[in-house]
Protein backbone atom coordinates (compact mmCIF):
# COMPACT_ATOMS: atom_id res chain seq x y z
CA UNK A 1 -9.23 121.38 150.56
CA UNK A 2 -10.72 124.86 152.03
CA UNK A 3 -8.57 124.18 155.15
CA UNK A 4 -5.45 124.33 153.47
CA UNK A 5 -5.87 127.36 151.16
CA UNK A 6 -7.08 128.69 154.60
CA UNK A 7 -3.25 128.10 155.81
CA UNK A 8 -1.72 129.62 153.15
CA UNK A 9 -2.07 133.09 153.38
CA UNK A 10 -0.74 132.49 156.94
CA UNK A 11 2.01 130.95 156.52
CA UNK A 12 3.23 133.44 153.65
CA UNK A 13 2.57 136.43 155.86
CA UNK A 14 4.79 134.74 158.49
CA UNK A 15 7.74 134.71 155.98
CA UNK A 16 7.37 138.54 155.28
CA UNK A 17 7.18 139.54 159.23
CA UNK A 18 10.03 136.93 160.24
CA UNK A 19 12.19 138.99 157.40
CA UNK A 20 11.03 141.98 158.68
CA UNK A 21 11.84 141.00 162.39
CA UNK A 22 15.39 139.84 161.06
CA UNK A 23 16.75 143.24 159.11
CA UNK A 24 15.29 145.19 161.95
CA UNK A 25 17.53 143.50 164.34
CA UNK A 26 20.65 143.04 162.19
CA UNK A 27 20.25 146.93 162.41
CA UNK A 28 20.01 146.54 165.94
CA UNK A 29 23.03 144.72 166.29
CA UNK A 30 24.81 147.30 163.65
CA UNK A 31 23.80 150.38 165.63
CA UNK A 32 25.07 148.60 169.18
CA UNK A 33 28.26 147.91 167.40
CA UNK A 34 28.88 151.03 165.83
CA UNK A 35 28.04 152.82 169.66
CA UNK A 36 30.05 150.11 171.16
CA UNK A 37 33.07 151.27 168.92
CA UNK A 38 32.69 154.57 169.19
CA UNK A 39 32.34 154.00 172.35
CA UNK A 40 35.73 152.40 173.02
CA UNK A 41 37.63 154.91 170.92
CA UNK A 42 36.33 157.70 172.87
CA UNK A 43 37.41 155.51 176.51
CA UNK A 44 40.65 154.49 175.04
CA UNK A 45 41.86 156.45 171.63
CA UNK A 46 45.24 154.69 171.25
CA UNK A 47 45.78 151.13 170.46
CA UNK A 48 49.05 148.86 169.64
CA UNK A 49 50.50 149.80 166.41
CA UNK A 50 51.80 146.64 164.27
CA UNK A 51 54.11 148.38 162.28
CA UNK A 52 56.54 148.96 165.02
CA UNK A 53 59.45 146.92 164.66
CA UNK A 54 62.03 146.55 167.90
CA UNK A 55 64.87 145.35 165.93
CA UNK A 56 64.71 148.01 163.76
CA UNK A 57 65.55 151.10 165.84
CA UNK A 58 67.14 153.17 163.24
CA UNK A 59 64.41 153.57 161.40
CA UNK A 60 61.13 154.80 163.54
CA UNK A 61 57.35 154.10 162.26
CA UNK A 62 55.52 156.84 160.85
CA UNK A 63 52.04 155.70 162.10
CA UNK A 64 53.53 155.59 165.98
CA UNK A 65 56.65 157.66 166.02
CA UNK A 66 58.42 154.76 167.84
CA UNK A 67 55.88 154.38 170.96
CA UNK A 68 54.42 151.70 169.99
CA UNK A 69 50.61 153.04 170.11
CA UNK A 70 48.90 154.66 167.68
CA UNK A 71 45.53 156.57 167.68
CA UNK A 72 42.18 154.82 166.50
CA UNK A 73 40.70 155.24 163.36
CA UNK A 74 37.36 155.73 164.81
CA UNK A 75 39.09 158.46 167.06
CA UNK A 76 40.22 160.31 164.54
CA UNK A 77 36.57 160.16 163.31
CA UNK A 78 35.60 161.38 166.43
CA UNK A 79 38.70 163.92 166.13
CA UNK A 80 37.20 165.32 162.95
CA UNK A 81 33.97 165.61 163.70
CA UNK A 82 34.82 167.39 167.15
CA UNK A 83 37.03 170.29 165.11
CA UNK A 84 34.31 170.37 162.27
CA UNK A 85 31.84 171.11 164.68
CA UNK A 86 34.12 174.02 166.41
CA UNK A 87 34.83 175.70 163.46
CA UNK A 88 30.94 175.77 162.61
CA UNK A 89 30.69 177.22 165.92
CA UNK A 90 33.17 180.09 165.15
CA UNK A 91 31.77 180.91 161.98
CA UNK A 92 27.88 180.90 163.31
CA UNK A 93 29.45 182.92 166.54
CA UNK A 94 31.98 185.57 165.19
CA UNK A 95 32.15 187.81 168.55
CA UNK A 96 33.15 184.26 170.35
CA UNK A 97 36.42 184.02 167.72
CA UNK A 98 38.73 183.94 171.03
CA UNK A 99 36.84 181.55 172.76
CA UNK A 100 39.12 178.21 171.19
């Protein structure tokens, strides 16, 4: 009987690191794809836009303008933050107000 109480605590501290081990790399994995995404809007900001329509010529797509491509929504994150940070720059930095 001692040996298996002796197993016990063992085995339950296993459960706690093994849970521990799995959130810290399914935020792993979230941080890689989030990078990898980022990534991949920064290399290549415009992607296929399915609202385009060929047989409908008259009318063109608002998203695309009739190109056919569109810009990412992670670009436009990247967009954002990009301007945001100029502006901060500007304010922070008025003799530099001709610099943009």
């Amino acid at each position: 009987m001692p040996i298996s109480a002796a197993t016990t605590p063992t085995a339950a501290a296993t459960d706690g690191s093994s849970l521990l081990v799995l959130a810290s790399v399914g935020l792993l994995a979230l941080a890689l794809l989030t990078i990898g995404h980022l990534a991949a809007c920064w290399l290549r900001p415009f992607t296929r836009c399915r609202h385009n329509n060929p047989l409908r010529r008259a009318v063109l797509c608002t998203r695309c303008h009739g190109t056919g491509r569109r810009v990412r929504i992670g670009r436009h994150v990247l967009n954002r933050l990009r301007d945001a940070h100029r502006r901060a720059d500007r304010i922070e930095n008025p003799a530099d107000r001709n610099r943009f």
